[in-house]
PDB file of N, CA and C in Angstrom:
ATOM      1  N   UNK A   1     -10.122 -79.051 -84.618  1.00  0.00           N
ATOM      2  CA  UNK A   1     -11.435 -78.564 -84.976  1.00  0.00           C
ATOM      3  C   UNK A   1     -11.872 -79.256 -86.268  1.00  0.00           C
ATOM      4  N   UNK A   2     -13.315 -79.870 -86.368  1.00  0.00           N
ATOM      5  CA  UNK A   2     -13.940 -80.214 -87.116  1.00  0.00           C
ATOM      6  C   UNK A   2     -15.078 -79.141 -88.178  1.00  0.00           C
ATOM      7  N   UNK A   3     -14.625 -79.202 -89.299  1.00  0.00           N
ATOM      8  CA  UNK A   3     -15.882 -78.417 -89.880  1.00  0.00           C
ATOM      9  C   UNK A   3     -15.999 -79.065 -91.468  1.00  0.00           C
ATOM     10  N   UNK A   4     -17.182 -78.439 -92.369  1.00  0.00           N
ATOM     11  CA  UNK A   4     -17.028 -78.780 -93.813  1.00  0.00           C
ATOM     12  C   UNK A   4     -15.827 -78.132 -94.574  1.00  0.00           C
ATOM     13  N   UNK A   5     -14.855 -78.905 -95.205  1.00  0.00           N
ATOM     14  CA  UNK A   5     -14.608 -80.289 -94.728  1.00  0.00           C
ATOM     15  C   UNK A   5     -13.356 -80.114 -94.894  1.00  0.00           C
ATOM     16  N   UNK A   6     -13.045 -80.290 -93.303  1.00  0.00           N
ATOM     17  CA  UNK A   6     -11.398 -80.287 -92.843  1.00  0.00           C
ATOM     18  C   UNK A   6     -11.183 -80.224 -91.348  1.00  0.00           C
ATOM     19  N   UNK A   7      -9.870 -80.531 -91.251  1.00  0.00           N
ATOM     20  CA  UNK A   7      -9.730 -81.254 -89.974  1.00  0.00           C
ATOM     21  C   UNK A   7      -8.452 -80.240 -89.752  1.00  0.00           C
ATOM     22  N   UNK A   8      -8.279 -79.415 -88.104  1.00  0.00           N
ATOM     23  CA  UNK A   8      -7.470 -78.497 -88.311  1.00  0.00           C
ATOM     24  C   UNK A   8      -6.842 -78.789 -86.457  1.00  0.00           C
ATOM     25  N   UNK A   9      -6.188 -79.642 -86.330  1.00  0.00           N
ATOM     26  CA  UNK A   9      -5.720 -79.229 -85.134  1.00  0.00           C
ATOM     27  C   UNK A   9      -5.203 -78.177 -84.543  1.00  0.00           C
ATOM     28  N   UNK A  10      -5.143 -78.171 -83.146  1.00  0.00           N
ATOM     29  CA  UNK A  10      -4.298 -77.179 -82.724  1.00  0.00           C
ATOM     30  C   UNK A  10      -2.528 -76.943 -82.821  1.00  0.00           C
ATOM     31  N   UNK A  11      -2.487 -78.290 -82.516  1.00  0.00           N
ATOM     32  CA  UNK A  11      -1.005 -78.401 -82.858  1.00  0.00           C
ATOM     33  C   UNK A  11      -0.773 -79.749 -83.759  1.00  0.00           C
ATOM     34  N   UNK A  12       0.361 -79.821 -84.403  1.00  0.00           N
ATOM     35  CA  UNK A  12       0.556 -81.152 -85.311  1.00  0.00           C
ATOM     36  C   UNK A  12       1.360 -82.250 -84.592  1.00  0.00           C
ATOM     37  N   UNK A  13       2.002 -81.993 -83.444  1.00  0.00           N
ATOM     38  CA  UNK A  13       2.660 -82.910 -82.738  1.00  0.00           C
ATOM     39  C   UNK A  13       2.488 -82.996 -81.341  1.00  0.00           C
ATOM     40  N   UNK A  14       2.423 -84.174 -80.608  1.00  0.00           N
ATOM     41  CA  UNK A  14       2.823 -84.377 -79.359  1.00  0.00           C
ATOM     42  C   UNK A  14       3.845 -85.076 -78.877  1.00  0.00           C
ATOM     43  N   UNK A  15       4.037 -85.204 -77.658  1.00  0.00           N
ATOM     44  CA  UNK A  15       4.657 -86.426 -77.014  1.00  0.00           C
ATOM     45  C   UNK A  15       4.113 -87.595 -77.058  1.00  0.00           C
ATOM     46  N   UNK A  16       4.828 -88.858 -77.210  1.00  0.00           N
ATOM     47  CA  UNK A  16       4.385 -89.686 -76.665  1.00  0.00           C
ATOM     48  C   UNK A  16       4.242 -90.189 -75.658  1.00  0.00           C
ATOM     49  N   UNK A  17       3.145 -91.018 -75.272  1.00  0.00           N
ATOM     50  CA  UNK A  17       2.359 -91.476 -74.176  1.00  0.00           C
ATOM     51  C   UNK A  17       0.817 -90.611 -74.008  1.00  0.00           C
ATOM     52  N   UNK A  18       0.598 -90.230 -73.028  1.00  0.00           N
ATOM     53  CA  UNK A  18      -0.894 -90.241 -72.701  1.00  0.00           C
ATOM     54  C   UNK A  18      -1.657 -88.758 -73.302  1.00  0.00           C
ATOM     55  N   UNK A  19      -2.023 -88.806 -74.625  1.00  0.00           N
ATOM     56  CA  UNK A  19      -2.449 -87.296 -75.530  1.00  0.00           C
ATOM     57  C   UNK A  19      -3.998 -87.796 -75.399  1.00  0.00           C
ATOM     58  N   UNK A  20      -4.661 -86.799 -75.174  1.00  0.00           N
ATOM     59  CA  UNK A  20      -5.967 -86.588 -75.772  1.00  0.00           C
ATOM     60  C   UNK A  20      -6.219 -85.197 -76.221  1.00  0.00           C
ATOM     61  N   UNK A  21      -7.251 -85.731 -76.837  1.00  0.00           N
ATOM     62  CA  UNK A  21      -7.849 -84.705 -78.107  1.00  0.00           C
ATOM     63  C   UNK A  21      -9.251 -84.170 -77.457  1.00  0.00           C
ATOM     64  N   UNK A  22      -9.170 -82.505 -77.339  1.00  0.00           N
ATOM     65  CA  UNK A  22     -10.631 -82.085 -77.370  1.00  0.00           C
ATOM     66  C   UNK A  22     -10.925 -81.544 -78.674  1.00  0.00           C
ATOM     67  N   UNK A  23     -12.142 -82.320 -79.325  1.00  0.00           N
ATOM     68  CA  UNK A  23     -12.834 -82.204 -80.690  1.00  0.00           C
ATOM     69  C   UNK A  23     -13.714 -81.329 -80.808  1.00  0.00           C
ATOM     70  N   UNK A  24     -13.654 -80.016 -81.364  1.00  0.00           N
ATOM     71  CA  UNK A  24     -15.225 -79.751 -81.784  1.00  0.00           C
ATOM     72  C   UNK A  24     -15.450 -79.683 -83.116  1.00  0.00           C
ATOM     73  N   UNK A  25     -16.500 -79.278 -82.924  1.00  0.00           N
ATOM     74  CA  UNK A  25     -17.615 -79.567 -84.521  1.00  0.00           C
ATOM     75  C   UNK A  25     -17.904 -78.527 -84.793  1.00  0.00           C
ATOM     76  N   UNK A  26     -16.944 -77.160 -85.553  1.00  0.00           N
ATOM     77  CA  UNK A  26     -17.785 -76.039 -85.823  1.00  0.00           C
ATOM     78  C   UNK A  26     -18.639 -76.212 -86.854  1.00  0.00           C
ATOM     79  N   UNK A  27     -18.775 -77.395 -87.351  1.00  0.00           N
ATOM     80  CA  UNK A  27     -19.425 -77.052 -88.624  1.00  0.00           C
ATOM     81  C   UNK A  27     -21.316 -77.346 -88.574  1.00  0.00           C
ATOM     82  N   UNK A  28     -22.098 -77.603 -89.408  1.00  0.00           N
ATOM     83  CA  UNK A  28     -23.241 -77.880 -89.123  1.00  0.00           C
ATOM     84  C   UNK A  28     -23.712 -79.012 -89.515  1.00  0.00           C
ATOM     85  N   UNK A  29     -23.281 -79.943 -89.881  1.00  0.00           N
ATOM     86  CA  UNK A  29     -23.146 -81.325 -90.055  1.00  0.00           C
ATOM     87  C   UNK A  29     -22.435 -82.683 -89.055  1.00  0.00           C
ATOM     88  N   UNK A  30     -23.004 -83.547 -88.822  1.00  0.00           N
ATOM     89  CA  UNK A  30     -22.115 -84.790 -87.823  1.00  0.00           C
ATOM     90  C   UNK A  30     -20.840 -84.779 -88.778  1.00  0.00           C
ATOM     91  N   UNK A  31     -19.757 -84.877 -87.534  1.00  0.00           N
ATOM     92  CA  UNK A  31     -18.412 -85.775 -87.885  1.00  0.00           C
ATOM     93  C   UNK A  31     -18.245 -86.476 -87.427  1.00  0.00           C
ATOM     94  N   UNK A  32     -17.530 -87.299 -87.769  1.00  0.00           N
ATOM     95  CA  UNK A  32     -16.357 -88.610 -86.794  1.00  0.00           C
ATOM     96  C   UNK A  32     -15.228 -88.150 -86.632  1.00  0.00           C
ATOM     97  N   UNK A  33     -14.103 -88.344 -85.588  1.00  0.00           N
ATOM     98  CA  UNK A  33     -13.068 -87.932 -85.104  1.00  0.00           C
ATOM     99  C   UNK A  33     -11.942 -89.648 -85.241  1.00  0.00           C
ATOM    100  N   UNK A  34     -11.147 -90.027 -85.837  1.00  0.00           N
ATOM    101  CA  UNK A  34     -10.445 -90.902 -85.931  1.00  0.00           C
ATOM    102  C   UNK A  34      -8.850 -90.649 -86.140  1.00  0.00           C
ATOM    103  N   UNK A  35      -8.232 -90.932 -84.867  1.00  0.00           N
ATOM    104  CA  UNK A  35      -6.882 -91.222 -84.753  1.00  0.00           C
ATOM    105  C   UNK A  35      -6.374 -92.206 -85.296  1.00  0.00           C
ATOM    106  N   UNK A  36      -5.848 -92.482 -86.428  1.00  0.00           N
ATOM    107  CA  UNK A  36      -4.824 -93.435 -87.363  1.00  0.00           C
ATOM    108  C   UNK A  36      -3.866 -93.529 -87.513  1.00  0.00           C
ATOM    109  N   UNK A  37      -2.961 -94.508 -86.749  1.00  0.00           N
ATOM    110  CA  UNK A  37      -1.791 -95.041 -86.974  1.00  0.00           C
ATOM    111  C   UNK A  37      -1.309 -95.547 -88.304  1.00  0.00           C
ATOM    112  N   UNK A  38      -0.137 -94.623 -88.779  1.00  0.00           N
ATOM    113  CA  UNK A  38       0.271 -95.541 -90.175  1.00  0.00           C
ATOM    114  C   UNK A  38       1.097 -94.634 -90.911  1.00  0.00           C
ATOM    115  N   UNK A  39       2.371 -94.933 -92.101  1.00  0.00           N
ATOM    116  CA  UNK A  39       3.196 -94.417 -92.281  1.00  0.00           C
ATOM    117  C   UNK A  39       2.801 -94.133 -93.518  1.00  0.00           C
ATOM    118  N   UNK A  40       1.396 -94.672 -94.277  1.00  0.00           N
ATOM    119  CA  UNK A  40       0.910 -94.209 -94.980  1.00  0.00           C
ATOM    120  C   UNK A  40       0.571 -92.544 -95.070  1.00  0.00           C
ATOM    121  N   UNK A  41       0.827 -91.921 -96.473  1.00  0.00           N
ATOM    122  CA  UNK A  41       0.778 -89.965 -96.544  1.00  0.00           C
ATOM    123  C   UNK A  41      -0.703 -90.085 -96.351  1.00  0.00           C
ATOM    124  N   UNK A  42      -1.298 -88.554 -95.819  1.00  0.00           N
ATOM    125  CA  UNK A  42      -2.787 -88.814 -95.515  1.00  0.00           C
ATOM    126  C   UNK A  42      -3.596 -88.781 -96.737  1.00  0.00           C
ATOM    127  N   UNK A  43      -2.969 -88.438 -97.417  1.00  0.00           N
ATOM    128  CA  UNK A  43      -3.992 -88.359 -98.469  1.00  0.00           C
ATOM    129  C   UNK A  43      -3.992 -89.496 -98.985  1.00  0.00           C
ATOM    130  N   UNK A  44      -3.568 -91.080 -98.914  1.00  0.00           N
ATOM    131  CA  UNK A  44      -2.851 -92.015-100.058  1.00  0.00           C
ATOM    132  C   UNK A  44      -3.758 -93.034 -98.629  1.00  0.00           C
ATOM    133  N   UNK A  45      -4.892 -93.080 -97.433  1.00  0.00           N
ATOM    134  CA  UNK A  45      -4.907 -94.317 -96.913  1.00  0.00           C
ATOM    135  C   UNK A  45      -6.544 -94.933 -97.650  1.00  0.00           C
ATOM    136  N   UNK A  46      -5.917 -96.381 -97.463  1.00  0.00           N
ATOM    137  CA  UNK A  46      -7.092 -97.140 -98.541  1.00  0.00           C
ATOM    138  C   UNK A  46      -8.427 -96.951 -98.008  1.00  0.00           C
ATOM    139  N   UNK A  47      -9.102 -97.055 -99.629  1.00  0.00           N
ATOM    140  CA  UNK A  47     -10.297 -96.431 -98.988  1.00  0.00           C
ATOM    141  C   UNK A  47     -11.309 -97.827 -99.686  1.00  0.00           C
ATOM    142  N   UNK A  48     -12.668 -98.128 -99.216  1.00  0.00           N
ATOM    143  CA  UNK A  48     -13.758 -98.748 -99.218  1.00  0.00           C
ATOM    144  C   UNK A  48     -14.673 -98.028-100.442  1.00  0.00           C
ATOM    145  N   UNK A  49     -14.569 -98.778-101.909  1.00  0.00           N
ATOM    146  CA  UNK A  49     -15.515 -98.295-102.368  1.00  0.00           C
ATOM    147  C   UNK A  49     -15.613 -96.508-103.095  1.00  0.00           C
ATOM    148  N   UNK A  50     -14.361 -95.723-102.743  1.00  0.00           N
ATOM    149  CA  UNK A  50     -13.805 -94.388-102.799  1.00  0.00           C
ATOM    150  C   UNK A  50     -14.883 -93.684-101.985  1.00  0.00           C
ATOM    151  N   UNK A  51     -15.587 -94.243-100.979  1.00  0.00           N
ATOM    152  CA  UNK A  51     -16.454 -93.306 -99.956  1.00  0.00           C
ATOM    153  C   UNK A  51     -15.992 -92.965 -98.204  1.00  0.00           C
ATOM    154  N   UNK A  52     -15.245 -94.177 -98.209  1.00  0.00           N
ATOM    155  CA  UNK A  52     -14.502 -93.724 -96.825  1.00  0.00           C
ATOM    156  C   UNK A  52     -13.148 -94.836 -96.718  1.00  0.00           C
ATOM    157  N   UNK A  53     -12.319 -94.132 -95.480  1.00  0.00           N
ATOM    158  CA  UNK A  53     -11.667 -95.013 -95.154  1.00  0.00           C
ATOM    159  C   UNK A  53     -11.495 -96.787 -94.915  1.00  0.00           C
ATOM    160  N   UNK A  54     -10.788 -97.737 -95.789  1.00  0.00           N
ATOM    161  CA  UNK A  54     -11.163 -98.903 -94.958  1.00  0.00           C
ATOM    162  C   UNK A  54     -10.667 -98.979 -93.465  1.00  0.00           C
ATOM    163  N   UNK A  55     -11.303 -99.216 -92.501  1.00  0.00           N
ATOM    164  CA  UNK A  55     -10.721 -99.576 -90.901  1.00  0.00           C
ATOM    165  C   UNK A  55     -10.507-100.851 -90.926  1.00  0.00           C
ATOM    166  N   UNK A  56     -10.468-101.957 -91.825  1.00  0.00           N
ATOM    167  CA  UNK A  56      -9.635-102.929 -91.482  1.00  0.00           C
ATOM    168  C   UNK A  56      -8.502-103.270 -92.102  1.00  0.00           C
ATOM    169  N   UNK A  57      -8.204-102.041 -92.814  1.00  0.00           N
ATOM    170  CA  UNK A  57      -6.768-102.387 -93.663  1.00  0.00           C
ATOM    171  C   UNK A  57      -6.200-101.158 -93.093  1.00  0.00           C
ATOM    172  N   UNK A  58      -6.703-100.285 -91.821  1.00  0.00           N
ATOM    173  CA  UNK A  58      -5.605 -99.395 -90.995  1.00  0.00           C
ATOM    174  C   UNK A  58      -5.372 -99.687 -89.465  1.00  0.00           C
ATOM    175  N   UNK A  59      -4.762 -98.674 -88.801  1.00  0.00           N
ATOM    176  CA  UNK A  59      -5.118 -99.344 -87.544  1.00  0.00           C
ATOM    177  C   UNK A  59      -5.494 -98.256 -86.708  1.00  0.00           C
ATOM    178  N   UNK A  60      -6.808 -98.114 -86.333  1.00  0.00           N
ATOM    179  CA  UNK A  60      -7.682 -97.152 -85.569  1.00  0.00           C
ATOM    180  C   UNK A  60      -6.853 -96.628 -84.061  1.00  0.00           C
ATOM    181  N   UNK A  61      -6.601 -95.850 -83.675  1.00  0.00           N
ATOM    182  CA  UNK A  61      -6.464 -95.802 -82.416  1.00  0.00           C
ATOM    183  C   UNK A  61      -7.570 -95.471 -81.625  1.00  0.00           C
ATOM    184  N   UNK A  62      -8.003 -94.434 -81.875  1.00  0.00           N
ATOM    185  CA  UNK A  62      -9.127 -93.557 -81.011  1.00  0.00           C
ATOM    186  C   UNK A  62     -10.222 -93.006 -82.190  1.00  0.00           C
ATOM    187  N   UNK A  63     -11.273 -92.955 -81.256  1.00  0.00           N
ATOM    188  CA  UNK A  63     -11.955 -92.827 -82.081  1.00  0.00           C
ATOM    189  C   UNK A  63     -13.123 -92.117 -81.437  1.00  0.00           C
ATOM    190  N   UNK A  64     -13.812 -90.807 -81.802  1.00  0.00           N
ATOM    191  CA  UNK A  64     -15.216 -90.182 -81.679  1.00  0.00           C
ATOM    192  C   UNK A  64     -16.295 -90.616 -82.568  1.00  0.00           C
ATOM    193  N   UNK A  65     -17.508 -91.430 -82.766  1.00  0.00           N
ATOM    194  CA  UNK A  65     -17.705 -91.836 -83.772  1.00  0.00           C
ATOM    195  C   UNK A  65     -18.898 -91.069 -84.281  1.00  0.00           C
ATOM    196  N   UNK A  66     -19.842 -90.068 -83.059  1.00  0.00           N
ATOM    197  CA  UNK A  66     -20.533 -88.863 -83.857  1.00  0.00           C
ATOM    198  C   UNK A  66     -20.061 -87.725 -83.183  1.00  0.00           C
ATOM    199  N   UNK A  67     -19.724 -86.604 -84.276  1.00  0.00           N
ATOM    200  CA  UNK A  67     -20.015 -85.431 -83.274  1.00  0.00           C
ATOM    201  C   UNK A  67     -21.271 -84.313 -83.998  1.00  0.00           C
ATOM    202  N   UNK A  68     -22.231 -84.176 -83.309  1.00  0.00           N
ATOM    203  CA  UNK A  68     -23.182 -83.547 -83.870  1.00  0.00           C
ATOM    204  C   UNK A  68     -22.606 -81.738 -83.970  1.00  0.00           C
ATOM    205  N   UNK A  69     -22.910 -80.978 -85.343  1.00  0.00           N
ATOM    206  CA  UNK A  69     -22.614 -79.620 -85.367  1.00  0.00           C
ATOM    207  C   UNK A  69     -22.489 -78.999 -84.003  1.00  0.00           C
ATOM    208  N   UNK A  70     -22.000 -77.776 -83.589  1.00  0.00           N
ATOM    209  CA  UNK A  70     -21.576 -77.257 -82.556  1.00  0.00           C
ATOM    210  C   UNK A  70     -21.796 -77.750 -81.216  1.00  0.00           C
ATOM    211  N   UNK A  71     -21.118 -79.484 -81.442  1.00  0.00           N
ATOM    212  CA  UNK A  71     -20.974 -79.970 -80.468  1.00  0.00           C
ATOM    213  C   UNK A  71     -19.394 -80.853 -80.063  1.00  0.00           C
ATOM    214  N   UNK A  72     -19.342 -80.737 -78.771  1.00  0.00           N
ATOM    215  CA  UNK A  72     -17.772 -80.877 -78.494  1.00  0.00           C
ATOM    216  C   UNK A  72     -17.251 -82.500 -78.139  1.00  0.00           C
ATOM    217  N   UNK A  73     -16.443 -83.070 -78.281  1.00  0.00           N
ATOM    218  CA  UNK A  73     -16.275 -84.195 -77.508  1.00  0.00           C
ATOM    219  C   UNK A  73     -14.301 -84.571 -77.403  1.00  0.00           C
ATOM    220  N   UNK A  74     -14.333 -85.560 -76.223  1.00  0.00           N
ATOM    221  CA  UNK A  74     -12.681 -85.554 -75.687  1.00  0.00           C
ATOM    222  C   UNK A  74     -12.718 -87.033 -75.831  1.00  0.00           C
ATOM    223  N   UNK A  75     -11.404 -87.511 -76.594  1.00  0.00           N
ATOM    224  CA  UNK A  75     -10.564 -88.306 -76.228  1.00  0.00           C
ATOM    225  C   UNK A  75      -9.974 -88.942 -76.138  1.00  0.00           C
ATOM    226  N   UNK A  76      -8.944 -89.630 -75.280  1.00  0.00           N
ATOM    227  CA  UNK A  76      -7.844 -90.020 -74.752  1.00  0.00           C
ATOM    228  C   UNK A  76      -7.436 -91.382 -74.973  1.00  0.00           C
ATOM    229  N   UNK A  77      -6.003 -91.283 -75.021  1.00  0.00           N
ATOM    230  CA  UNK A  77      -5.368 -92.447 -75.086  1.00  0.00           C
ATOM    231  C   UNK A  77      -3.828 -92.970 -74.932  1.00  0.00           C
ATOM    232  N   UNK A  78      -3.315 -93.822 -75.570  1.00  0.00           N
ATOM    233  CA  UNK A  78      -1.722 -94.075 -75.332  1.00  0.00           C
ATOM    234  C   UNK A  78      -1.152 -93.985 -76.359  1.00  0.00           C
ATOM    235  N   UNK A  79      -0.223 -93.132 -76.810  1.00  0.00           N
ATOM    236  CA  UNK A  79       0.016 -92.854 -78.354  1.00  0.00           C
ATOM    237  C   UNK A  79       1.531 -93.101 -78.190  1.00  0.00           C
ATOM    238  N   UNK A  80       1.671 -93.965 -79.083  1.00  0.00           N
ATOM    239  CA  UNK A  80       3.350 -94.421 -79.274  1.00  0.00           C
ATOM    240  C   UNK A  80       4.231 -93.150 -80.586  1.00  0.00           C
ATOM    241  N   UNK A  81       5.427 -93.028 -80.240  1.00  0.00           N
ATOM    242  CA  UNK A  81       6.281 -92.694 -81.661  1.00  0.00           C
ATOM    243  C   UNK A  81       5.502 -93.372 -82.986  1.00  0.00           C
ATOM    244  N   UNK A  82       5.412 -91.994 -83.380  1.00  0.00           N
ATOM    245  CA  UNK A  82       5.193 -92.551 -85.035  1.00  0.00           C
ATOM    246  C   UNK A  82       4.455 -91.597 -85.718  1.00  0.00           C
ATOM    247  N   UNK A  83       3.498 -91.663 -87.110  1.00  0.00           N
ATOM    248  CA  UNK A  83       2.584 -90.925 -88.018  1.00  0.00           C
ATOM    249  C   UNK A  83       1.379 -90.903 -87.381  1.00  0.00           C
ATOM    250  N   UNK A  84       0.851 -90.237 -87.875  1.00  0.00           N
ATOM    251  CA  UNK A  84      -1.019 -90.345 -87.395  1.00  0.00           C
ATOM    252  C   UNK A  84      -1.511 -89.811 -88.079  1.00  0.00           C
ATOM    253  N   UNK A  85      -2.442 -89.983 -88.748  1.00  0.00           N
ATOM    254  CA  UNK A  85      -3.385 -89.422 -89.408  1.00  0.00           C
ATOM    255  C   UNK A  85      -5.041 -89.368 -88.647  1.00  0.00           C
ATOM    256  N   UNK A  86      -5.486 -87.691 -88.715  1.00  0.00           N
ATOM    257  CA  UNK A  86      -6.751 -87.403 -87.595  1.00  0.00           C
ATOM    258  C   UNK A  86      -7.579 -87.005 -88.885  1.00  0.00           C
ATOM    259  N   UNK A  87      -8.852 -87.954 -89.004  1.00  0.00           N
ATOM    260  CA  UNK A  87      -9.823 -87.779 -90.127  1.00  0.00           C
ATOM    261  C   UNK A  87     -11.154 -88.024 -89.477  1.00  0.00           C
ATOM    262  N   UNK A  88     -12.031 -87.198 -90.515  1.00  0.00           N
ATOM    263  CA  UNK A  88     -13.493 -88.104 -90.050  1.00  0.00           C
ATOM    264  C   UNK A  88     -13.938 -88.955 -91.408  1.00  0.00           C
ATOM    265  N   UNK A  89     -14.557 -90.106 -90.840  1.00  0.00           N
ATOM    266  CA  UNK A  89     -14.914 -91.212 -91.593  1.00  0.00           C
ATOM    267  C   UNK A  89     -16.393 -90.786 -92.300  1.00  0.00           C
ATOM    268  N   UNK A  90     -17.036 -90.353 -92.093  1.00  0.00           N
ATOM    269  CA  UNK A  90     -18.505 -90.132 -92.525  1.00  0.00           C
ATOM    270  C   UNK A  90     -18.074 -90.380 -93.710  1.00  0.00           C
ATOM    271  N   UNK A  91     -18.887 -91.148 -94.645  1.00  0.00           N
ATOM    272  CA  UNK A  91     -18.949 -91.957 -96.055  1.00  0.00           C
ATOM    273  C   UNK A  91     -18.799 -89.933 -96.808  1.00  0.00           C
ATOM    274  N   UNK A  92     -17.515 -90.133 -98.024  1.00  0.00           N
ATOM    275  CA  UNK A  92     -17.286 -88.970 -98.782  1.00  0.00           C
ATOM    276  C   UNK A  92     -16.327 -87.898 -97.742  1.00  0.00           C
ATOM    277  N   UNK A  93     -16.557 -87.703 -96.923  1.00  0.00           N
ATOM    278  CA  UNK A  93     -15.940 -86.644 -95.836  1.00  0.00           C
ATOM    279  C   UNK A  93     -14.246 -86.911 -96.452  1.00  0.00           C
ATOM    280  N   UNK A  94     -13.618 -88.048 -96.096  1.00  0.00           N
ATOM    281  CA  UNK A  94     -12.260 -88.300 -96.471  1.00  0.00           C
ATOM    282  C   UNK A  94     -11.812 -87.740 -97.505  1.00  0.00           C
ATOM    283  N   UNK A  95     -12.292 -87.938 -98.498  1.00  0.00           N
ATOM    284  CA  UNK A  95     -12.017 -87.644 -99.859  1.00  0.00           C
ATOM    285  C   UNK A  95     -12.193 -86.025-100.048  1.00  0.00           C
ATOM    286  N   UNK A  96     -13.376 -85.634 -99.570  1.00  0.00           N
ATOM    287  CA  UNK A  96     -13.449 -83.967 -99.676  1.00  0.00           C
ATOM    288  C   UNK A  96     -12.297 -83.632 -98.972  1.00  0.00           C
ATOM    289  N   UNK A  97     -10.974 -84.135 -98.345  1.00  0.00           N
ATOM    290  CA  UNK A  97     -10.288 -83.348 -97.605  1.00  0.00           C
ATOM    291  C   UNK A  97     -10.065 -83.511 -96.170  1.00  0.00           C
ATOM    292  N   UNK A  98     -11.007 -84.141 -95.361  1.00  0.00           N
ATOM    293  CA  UNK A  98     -10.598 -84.118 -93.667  1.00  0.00           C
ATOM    294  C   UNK A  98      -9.767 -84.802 -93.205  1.00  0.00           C
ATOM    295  N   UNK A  99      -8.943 -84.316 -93.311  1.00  0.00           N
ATOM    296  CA  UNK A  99      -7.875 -85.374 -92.583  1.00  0.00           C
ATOM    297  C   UNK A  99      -6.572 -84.659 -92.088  1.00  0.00           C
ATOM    298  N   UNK A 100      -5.724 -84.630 -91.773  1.00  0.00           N
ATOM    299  CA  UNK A 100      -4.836 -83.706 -91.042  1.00  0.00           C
ATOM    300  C   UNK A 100      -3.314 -84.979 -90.594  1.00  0.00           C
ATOM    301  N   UNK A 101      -2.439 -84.316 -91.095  1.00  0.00           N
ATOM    302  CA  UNK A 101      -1.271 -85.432 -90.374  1.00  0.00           C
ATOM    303  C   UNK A 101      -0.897 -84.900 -88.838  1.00  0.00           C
ATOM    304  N   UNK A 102      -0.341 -85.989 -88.017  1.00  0.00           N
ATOM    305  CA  UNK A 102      -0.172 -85.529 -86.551  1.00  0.00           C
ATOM    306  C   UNK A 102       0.800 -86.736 -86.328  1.00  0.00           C
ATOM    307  N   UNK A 103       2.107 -86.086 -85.452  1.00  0.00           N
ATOM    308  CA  UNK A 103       3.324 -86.786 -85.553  1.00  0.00           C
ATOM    309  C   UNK A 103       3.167 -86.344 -84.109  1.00  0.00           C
ATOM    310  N   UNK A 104       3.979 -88.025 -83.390  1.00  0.00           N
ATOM    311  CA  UNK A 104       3.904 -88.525 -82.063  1.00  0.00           C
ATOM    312  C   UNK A 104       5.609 -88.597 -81.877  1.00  0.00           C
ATOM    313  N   UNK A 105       6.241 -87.643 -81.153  1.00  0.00           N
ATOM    314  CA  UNK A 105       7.507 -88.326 -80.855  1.00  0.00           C
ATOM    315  C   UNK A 105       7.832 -88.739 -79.584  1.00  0.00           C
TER     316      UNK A 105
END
């Protein structure tokens, strides 16, 4: 679940191989939904300017790129062993907090 400003899954781990994510947006503002690969802690991944994540110094897996307030969106992909970090990118959002760790075994 997406809201101002934090990112709260349901659970913190899956299996690996084929996970998707149903996203919503309780909050009343657009989010972005971004699955991030990296062994980087969530709070410590480089950021652009201190307004958002850089995406070319991480490595994106999946990605929702609007979700409008109380609106829902899914999805899916191939998720290997490892860290993840689930944030939304909206310029400032990161930094206030959204981001959530999620471990793939």
């Amino acid at each position: 679940m997406l809201k101002e400003f934090s990112v709260t899954p349901a659970v913190g781990a899956a299996r690996a191989g084929s996970v998707a994510f149903a996203v919503r947006n309780a909050g009343a503002i657009p989010h972005e939904f971004l699955v991030v690969q990296t062994d980087v802690p969530p709070d410590r991944l480089p950021q652009k300017e201190q307004k958002a994540v850089d995406e070319t110094a991480v490595r994106v897996i999946l990605r929702v790129e609007v979700i409008d307030g109380g609106q829902r969106a899914t999805v899916a992909g191939t998720l290997s062993p490892g860290r993840y970090v689930l944030l939304c990118n909206v310029p400032s959002h990161y930094e206030t907090g959204m981001y959530a760790a999620f471990t793939v075994q």
